[in-house]
C-alpha atoms as a PDB file:
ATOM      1  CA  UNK A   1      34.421 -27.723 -10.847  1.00  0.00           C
ATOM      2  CA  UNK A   2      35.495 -24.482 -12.271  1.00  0.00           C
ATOM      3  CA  UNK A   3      36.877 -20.813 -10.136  1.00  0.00           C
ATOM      4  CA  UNK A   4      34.150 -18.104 -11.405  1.00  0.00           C
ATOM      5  CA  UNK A   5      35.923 -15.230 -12.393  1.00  0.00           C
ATOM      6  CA  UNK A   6      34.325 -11.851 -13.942  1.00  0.00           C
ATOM      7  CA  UNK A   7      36.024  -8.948 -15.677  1.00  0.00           C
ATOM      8  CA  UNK A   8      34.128  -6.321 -14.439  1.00  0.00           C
ATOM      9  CA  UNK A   9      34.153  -4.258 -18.681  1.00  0.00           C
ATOM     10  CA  UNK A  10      32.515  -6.985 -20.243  1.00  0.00           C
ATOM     11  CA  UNK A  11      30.165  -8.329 -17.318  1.00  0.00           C
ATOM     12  CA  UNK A  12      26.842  -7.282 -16.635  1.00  0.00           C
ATOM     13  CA  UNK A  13      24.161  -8.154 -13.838  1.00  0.00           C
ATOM     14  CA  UNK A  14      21.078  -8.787 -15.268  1.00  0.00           C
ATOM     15  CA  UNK A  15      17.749  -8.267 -13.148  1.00  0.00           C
ATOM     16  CA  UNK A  16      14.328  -9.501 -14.021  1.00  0.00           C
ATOM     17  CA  UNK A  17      10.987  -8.635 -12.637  1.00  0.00           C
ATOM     18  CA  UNK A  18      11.819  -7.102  -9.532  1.00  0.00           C
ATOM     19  CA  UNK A  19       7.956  -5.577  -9.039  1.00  0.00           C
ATOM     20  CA  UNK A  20       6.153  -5.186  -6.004  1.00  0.00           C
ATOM     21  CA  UNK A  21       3.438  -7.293  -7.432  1.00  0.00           C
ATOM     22  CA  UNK A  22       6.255 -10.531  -7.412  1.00  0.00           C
ATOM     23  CA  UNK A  23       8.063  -9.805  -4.159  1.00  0.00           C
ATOM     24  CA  UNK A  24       6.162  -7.760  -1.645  1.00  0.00           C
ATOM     25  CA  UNK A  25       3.742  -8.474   0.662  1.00  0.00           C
ATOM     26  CA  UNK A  26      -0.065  -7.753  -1.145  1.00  0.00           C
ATOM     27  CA  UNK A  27       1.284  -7.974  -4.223  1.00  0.00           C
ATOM     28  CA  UNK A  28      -1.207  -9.656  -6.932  1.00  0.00           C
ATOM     29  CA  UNK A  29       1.442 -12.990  -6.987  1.00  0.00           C
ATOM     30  CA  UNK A  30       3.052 -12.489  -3.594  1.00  0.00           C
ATOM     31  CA  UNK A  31       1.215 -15.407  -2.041  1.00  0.00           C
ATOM     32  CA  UNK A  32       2.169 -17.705  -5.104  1.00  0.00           C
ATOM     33  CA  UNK A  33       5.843 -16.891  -4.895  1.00  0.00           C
ATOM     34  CA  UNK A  34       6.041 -16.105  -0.881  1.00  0.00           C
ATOM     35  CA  UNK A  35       6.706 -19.956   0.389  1.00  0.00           C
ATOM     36  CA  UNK A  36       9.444 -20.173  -2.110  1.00  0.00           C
ATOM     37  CA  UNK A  37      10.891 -16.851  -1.974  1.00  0.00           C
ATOM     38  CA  UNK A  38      10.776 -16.751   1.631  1.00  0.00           C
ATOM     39  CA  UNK A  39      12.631 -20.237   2.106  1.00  0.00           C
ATOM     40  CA  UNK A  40      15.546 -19.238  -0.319  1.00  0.00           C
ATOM     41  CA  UNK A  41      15.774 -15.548   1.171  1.00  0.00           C
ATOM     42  CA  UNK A  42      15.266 -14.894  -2.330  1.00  0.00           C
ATOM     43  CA  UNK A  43      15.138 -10.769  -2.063  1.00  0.00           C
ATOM     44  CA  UNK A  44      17.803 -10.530   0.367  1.00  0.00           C
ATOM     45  CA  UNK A  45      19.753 -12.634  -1.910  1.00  0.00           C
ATOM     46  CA  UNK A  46      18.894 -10.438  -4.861  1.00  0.00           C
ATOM     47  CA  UNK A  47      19.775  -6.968  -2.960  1.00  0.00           C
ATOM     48  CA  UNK A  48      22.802  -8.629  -2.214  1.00  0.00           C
ATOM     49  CA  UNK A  49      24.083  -9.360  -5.339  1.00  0.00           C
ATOM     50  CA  UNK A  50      22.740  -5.603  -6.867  1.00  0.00           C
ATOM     51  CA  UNK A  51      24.885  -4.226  -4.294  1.00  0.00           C
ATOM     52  CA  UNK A  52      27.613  -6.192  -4.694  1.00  0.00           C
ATOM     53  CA  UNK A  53      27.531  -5.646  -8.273  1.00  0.00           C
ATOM     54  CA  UNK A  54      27.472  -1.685  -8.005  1.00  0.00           C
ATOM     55  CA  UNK A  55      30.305  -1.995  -5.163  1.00  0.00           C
ATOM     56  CA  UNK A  56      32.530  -3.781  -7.687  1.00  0.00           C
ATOM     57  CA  UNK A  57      31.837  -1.753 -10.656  1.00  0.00           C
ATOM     58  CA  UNK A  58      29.744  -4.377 -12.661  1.00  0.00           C
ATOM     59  CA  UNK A  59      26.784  -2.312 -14.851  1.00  0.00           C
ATOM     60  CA  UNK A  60      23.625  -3.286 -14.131  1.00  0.00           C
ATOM     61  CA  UNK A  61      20.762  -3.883 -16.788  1.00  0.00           C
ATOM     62  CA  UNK A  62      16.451  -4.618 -16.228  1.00  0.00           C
ATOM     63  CA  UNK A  63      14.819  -6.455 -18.366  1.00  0.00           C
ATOM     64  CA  UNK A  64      11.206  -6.074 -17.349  1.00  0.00           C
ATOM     65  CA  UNK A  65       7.764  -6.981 -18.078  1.00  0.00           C
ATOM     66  CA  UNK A  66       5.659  -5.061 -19.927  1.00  0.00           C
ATOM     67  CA  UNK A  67       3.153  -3.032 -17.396  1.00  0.00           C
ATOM     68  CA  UNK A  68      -0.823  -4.194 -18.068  1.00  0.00           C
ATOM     69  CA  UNK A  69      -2.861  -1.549 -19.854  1.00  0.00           C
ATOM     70  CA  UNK A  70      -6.842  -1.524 -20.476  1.00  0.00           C
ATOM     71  CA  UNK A  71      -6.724  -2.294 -24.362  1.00  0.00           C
ATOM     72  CA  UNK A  72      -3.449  -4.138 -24.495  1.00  0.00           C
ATOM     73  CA  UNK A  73      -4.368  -7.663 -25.841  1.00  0.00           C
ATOM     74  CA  UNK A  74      -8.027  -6.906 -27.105  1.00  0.00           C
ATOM     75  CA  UNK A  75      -7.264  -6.808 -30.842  1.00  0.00           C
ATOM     76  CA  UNK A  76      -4.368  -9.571 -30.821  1.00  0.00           C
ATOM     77  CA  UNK A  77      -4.839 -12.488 -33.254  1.00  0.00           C
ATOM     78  CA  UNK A  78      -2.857 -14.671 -30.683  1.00  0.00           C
ATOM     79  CA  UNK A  79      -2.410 -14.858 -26.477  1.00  0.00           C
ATOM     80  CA  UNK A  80      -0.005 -17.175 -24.927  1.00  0.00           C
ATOM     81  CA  UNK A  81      -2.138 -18.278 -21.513  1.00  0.00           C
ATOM     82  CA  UNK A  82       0.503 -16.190 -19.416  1.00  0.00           C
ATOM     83  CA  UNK A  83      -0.663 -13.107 -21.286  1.00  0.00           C
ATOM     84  CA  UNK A  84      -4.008 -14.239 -20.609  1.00  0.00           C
ATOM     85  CA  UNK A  85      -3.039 -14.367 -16.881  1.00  0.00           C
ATOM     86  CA  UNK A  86      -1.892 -10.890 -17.197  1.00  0.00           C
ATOM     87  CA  UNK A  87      -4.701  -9.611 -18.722  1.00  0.00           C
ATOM     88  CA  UNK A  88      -6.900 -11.323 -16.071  1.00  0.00           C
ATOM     89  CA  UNK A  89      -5.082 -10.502 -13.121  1.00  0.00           C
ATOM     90  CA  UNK A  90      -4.036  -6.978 -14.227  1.00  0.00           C
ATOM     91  CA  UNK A  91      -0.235  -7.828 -12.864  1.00  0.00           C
ATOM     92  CA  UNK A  92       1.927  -5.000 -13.048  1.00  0.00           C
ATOM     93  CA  UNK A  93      -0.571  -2.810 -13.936  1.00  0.00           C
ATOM     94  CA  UNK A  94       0.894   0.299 -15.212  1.00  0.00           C
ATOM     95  CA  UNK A  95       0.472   3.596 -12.701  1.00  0.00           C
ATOM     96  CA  UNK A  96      -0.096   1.171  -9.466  1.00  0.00           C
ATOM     97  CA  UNK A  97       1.618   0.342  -6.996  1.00  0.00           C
ATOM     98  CA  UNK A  98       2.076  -3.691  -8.241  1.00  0.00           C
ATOM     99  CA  UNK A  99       3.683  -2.404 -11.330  1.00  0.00           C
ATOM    100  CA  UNK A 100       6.482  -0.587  -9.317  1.00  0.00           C
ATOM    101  CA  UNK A 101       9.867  -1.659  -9.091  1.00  0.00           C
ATOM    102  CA  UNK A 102       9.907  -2.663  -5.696  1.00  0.00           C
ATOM    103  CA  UNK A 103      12.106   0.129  -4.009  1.00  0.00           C
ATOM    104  CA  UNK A 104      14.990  -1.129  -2.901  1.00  0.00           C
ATOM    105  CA  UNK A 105      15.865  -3.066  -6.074  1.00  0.00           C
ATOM    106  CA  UNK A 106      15.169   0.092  -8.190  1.00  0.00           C
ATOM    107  CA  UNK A 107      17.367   1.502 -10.902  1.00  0.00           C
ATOM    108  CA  UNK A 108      20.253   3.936 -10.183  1.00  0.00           C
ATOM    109  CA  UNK A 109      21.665   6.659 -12.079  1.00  0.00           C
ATOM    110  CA  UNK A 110      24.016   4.661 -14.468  1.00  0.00           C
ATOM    111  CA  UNK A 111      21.899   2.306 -14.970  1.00  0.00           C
ATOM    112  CA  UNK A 112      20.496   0.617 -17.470  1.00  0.00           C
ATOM    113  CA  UNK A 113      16.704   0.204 -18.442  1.00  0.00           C
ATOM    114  CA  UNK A 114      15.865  -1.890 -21.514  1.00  0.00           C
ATOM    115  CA  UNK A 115      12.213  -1.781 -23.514  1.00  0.00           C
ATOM    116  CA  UNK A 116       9.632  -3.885 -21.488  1.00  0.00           C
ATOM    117  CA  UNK A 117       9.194  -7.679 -22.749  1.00  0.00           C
ATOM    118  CA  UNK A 118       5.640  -8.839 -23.779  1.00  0.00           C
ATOM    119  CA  UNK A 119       5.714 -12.370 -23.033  1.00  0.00           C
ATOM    120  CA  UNK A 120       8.909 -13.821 -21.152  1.00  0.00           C
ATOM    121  CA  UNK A 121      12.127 -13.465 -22.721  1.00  0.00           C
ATOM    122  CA  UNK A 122      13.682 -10.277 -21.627  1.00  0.00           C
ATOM    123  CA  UNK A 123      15.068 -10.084 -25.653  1.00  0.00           C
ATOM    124  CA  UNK A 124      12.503 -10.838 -27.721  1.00  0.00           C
ATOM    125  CA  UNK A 125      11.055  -7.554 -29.193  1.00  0.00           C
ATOM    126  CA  UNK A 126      13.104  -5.400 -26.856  1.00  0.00           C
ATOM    127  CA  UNK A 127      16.018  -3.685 -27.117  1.00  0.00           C
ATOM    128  CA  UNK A 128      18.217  -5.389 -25.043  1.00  0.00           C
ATOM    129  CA  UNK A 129      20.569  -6.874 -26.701  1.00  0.00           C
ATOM    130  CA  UNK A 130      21.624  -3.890 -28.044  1.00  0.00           C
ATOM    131  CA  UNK A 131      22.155  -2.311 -24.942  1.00  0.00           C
ATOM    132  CA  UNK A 132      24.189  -4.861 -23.476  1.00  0.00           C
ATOM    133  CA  UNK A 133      26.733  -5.025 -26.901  1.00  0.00           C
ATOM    134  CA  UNK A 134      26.555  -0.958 -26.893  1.00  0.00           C
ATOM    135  CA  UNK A 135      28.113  -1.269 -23.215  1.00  0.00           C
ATOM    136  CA  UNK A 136      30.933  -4.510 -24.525  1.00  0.00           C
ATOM    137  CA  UNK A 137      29.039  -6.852 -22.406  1.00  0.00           C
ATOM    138  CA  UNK A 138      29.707 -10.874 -23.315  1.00  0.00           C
ATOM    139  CA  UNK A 139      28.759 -12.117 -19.756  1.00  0.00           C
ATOM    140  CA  UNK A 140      25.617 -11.778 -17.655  1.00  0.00           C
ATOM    141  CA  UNK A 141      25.133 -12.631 -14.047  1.00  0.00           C
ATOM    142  CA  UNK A 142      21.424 -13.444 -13.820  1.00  0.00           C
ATOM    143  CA  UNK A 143      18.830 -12.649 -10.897  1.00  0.00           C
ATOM    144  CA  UNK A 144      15.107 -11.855 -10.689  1.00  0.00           C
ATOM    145  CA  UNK A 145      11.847 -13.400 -11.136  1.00  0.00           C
ATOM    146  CA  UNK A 146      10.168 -15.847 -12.139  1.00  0.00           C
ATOM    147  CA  UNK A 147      12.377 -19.072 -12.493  1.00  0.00           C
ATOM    148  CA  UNK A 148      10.503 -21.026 -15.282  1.00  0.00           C
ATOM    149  CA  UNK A 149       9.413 -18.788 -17.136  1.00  0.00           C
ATOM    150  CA  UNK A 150      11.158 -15.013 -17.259  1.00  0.00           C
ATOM    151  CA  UNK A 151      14.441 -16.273 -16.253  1.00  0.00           C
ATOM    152  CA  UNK A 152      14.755 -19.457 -18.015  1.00  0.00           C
ATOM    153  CA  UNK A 153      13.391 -17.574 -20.891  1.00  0.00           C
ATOM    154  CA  UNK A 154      15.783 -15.117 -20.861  1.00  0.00           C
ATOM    155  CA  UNK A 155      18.420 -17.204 -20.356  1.00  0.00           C
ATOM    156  CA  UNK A 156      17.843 -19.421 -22.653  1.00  0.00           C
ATOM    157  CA  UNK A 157      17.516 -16.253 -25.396  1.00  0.00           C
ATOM    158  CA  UNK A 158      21.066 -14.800 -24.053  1.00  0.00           C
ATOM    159  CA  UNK A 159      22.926 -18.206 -25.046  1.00  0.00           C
ATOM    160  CA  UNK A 160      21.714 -18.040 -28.118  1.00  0.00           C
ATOM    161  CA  UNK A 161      22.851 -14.436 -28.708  1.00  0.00           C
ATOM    162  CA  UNK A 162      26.585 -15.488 -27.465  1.00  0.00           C
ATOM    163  CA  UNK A 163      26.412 -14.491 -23.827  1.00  0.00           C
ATOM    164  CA  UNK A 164      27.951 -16.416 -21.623  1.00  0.00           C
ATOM    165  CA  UNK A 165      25.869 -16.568 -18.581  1.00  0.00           C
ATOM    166  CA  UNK A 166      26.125 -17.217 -14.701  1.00  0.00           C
ATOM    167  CA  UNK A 167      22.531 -17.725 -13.112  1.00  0.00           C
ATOM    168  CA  UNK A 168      22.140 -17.329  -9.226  1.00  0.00           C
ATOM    169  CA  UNK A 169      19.906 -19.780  -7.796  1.00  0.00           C
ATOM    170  CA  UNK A 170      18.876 -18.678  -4.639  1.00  0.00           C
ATOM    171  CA  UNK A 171      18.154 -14.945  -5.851  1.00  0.00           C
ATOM    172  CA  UNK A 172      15.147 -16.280  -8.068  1.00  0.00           C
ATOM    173  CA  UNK A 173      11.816 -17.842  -6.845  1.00  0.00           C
ATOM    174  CA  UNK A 174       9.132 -19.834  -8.339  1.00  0.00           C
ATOM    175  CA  UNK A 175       5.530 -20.835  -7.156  1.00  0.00           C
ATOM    176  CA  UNK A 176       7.081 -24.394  -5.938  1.00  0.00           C
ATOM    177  CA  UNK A 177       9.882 -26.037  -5.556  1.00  0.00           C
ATOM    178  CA  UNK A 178       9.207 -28.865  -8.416  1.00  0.00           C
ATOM    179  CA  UNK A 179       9.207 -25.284 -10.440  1.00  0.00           C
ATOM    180  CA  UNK A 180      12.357 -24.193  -9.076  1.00  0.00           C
ATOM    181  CA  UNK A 181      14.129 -27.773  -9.618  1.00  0.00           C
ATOM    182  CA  UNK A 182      13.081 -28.045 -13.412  1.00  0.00           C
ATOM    183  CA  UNK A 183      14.248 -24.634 -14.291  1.00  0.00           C
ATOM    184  CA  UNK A 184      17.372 -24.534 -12.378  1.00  0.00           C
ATOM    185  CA  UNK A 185      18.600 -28.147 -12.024  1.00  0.00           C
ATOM    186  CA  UNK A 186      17.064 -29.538 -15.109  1.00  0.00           C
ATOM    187  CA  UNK A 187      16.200 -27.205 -17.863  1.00  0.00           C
ATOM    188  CA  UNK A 188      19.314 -23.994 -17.133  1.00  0.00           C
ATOM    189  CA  UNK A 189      22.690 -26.145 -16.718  1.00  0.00           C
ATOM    190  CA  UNK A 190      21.717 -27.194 -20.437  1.00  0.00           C
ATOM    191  CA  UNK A 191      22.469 -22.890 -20.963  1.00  0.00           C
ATOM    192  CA  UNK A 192      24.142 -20.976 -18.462  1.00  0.00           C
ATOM    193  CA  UNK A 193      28.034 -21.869 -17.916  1.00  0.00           C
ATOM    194  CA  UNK A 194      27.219 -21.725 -14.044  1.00  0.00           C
ATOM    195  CA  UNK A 195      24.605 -22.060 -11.708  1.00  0.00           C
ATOM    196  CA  UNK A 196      25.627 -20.364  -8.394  1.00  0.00           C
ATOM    197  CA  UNK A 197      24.539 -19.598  -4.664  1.00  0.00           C
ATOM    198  CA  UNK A 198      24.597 -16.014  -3.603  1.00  0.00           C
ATOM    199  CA  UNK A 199      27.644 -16.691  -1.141  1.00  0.00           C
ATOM    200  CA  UNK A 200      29.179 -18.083  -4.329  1.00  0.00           C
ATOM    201  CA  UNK A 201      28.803 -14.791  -6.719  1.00  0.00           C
ATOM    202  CA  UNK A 202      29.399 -12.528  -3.690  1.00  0.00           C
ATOM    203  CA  UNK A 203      33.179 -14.461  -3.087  1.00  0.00           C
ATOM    204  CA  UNK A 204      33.619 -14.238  -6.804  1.00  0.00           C
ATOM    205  CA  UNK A 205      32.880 -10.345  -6.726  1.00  0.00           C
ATOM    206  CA  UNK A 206      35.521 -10.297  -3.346  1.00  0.00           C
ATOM    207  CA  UNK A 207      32.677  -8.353  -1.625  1.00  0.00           C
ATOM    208  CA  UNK A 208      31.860  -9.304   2.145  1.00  0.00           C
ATOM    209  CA  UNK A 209      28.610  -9.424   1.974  1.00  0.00           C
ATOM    210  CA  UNK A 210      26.340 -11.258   4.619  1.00  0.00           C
ATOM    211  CA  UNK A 211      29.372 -12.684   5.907  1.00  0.00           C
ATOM    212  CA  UNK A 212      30.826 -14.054   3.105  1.00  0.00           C
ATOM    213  CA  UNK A 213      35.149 -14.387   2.962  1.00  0.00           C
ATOM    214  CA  UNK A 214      36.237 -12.571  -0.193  1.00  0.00           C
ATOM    215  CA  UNK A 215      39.765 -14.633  -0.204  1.00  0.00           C
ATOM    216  CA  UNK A 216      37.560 -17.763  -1.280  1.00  0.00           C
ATOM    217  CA  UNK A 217      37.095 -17.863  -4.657  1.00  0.00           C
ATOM    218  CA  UNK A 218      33.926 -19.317  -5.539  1.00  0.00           C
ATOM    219  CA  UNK A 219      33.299 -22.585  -7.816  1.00  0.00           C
ATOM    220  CA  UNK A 220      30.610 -23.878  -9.630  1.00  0.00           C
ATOM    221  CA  UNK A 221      29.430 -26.985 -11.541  1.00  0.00           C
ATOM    222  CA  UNK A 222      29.025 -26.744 -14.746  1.00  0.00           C
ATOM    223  CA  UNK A 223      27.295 -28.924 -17.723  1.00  0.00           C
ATOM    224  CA  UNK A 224      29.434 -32.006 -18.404  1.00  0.00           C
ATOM    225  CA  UNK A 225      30.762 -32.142 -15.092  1.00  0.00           C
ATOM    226  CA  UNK A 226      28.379 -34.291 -13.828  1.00  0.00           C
ATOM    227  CA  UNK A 227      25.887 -31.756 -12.556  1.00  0.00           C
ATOM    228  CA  UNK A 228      22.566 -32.282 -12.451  1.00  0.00           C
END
């Protein structure tokens, strides 16, 4: 077990997906995620931690998923079946109400907005990476949606860039919980250096925050520590 610690000038919370179509009621994947989301509290969780964050002076980036368009995949060579899904379901659809940012988790001046991602990684083809270096981040604090695939994406891209990474388990969600257990408990301790409640990140920030003690630092298990 190891204290979580952050320096506030080279950390940066990193959220994922936050649209209405994910995490509100009638969005187009609402009822896939809702069982899930609802049993982990996962948007309270998440608003938690983006305040928190802001409160203790951590910068906070998006990395989000490219909003549908009529026309976007048409003439592609190539589809992965989740941007078949897309294109089929329309999610996010660009100028709706699915593809908004659901309110509450919405950017605020300051800031910062990277290029939407095509597929899942919240790097690959965007400029995100150069955002985070431009601001002297080396450590993200991860939240959003969805676990296998955006997050665990991501993740996995942000190790490879050098980032150390801290991934908040119960401010994600997943269409079941044999989802949830492969990305968080077997695929992402492989990656991030910790895998943390939201009580957890919220001691480590020394915010009190749905009743959390601030004096308690907050530990986590880490890869080779016998975590599983």
């Amino acid at each position: 077990m190891h204290k979580l610690t952050f320096d506030k000038d080279v950390t940066g919370l990193l959220v994922i997906d936050p649209y209405n179509d994910f995490i509100s009621e009638g969005g187009k994947v609402w009822d896939r995620l809702k069982g899930v989301a609802d049993a982990n509290q996962c948007v309270p969780h998440m608003l938690a931690v983006l305040t928190a964050a802001r409160s203790a002076g951590i910068r906070v980036f998006y990395a989000l998923h490219h909003r549908y368009r009529p026309g976007d995949y048409e003439s592609w060579n190539h589809i992965a079946p989740i941007q078949r899904a897309a294109q089929t379901r329309r999610t996010f659809e660009a100028g709706t109400w699915g593809g908004e940012i659901r309110p509450e988790l919405a950017p605020q001046p300051g800031d910062v907005v990277a290029q939407e991602h095509w597929c899942s990684s919240g790097f690959a083809n965007t400029d995100l990476d150069l955002l985070l270096k431009r601001h002297g981040i080396q450590q993200l604090i991860v939240i959003g949606l969805i676990a296998h695939t955006c997050v665990e994406s991501t993740v996995r891209y942000a190790v490879e860039l050098g980032y150390a990474v801290t991934m908040v388990r119960d401010a994600t969600a997943d269409y079941s919980d044999d989802a949830m257990h492969a990305a968080l408990d077997v695929n992402l301790p492989n990656y991030a250096s910790a895998i943390v409640t939201t009580s957890e990140i919220l001691a480590s920030m020394a915010i009190d925050v749905l009743g959390v003690t601030s004096a308690t630092p907050a530990t986590a298990a880490l890869p080779g520590d016998g975590a599983k």
